[in-house]
C-alpha atoms as a PDB file:
ATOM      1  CA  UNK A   1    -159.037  33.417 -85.340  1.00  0.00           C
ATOM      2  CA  UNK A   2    -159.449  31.279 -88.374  1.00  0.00           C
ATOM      3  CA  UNK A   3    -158.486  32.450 -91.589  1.00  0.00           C
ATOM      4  CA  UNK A   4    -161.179  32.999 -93.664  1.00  0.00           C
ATOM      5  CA  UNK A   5    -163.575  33.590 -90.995  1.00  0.00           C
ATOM      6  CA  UNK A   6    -163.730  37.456 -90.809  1.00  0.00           C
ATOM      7  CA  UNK A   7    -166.843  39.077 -88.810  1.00  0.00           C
ATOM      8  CA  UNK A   8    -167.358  42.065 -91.307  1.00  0.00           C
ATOM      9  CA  UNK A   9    -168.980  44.994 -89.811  1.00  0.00           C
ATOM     10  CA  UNK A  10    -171.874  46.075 -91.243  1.00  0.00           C
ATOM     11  CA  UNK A  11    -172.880  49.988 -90.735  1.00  0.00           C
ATOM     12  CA  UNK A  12    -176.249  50.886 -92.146  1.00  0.00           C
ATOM     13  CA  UNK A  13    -177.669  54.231 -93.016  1.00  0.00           C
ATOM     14  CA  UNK A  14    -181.134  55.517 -94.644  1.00  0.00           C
ATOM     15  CA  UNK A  15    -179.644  55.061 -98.015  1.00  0.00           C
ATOM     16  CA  UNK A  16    -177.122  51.917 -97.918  1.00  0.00           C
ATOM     17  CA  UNK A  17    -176.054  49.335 -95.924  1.00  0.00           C
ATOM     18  CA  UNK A  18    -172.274  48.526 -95.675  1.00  0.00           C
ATOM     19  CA  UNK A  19    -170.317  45.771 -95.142  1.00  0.00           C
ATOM     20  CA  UNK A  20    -166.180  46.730 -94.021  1.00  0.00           C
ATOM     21  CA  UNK A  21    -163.654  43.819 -94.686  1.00  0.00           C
ATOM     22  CA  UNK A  22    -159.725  43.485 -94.109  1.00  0.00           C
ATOM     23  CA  UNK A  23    -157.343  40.666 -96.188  1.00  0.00           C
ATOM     24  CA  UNK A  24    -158.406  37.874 -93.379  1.00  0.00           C
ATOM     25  CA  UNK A  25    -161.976  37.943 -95.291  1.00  0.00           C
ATOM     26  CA  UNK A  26    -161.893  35.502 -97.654  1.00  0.00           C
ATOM     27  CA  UNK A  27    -163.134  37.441-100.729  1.00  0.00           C
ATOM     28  CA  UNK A  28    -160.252  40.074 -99.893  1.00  0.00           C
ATOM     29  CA  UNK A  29    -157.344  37.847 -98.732  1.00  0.00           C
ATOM     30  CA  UNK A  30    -155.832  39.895-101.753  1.00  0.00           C
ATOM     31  CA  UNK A  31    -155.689  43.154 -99.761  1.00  0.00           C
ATOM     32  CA  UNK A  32    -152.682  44.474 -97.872  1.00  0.00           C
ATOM     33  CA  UNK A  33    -152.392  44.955 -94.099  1.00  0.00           C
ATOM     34  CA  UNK A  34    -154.458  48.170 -93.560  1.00  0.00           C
ATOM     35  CA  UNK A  35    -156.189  48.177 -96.693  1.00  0.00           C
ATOM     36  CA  UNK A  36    -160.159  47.860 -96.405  1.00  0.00           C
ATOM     37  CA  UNK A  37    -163.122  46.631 -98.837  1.00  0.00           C
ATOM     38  CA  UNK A  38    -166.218  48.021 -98.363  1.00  0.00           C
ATOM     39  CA  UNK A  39    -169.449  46.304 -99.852  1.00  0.00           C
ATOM     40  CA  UNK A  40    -172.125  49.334 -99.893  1.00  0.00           C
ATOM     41  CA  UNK A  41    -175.919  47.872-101.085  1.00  0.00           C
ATOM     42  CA  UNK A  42    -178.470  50.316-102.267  1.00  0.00           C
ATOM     43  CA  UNK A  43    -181.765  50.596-102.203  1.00  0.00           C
ATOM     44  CA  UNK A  44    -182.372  48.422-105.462  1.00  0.00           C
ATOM     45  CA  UNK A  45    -180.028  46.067-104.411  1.00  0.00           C
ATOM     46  CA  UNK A  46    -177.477  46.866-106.411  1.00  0.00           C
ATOM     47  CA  UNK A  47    -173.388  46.103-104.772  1.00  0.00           C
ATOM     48  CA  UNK A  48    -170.775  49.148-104.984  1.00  0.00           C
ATOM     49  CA  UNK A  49    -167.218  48.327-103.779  1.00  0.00           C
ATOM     50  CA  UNK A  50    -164.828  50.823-102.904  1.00  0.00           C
ATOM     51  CA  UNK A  51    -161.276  49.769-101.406  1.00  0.00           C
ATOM     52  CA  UNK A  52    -159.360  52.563 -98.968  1.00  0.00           C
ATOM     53  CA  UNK A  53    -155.515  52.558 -98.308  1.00  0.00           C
ATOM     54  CA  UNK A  54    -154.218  52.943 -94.827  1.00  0.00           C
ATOM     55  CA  UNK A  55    -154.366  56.608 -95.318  1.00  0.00           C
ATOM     56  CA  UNK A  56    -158.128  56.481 -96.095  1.00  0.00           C
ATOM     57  CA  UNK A  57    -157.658  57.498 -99.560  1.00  0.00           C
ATOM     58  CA  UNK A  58    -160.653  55.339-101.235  1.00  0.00           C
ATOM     59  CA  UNK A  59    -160.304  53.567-104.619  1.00  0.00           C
ATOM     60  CA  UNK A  60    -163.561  52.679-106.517  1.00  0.00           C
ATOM     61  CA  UNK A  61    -161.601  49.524-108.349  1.00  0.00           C
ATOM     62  CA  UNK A  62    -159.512  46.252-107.469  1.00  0.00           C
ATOM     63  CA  UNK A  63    -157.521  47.812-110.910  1.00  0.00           C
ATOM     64  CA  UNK A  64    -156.822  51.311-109.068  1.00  0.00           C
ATOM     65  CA  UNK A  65    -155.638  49.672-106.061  1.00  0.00           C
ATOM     66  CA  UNK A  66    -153.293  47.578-108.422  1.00  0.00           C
ATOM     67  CA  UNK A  67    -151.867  50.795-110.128  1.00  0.00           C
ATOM     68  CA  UNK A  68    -151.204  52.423-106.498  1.00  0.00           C
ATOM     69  CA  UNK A  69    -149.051  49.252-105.183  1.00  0.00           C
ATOM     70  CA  UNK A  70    -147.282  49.748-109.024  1.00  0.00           C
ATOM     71  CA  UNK A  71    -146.565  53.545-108.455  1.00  0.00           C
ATOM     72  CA  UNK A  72    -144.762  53.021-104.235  1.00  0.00           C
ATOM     73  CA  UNK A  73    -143.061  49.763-106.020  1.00  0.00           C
ATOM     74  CA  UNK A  74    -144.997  46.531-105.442  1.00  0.00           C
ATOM     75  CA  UNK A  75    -145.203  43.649-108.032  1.00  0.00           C
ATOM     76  CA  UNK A  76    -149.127  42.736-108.501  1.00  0.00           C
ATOM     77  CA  UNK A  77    -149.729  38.965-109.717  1.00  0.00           C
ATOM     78  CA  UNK A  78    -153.514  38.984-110.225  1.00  0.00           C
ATOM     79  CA  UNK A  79    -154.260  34.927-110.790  1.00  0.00           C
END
């Protein structure tokens, strides 16, 4: 598989629809191995992104997934 070329998989309820991505999308070539994005949109269009660790604790900002790799020990370079 190309990098960059993810096929994100989109789940979509009454409310939302939601878009799951890994580190080989492009936008989230950031994340760790096991770490997820997911891209919920609303009704009125508006994009939520919550980020969940391999334990499927979620994280409702890039910044909070930053502090957790701080607290277990990993240097963050955010360019």
């Amino acid at each position: 598989m190309e990098r960059g070329y993810h096929p994100t998989k989109k789940i979509q309820c009454r409310t939302a629809e939601s878009y799951i991505h890994d580190s080989t999308s492009s936008s989230y070539s950031w994340l760790l191995l096991g770490w997820l994005a997911e891209e919920r949109v609303v009704p009125s269009k508006r994009l939520y992104k919550c980020y969940y660790d391999p334990a499927g604790r979620q994280y409702r900002a890039k910044y909070e997934v930053f502090n957790q790799w701080e607290k277990v020990g990993l240097v963050v370079v955010d360019d």
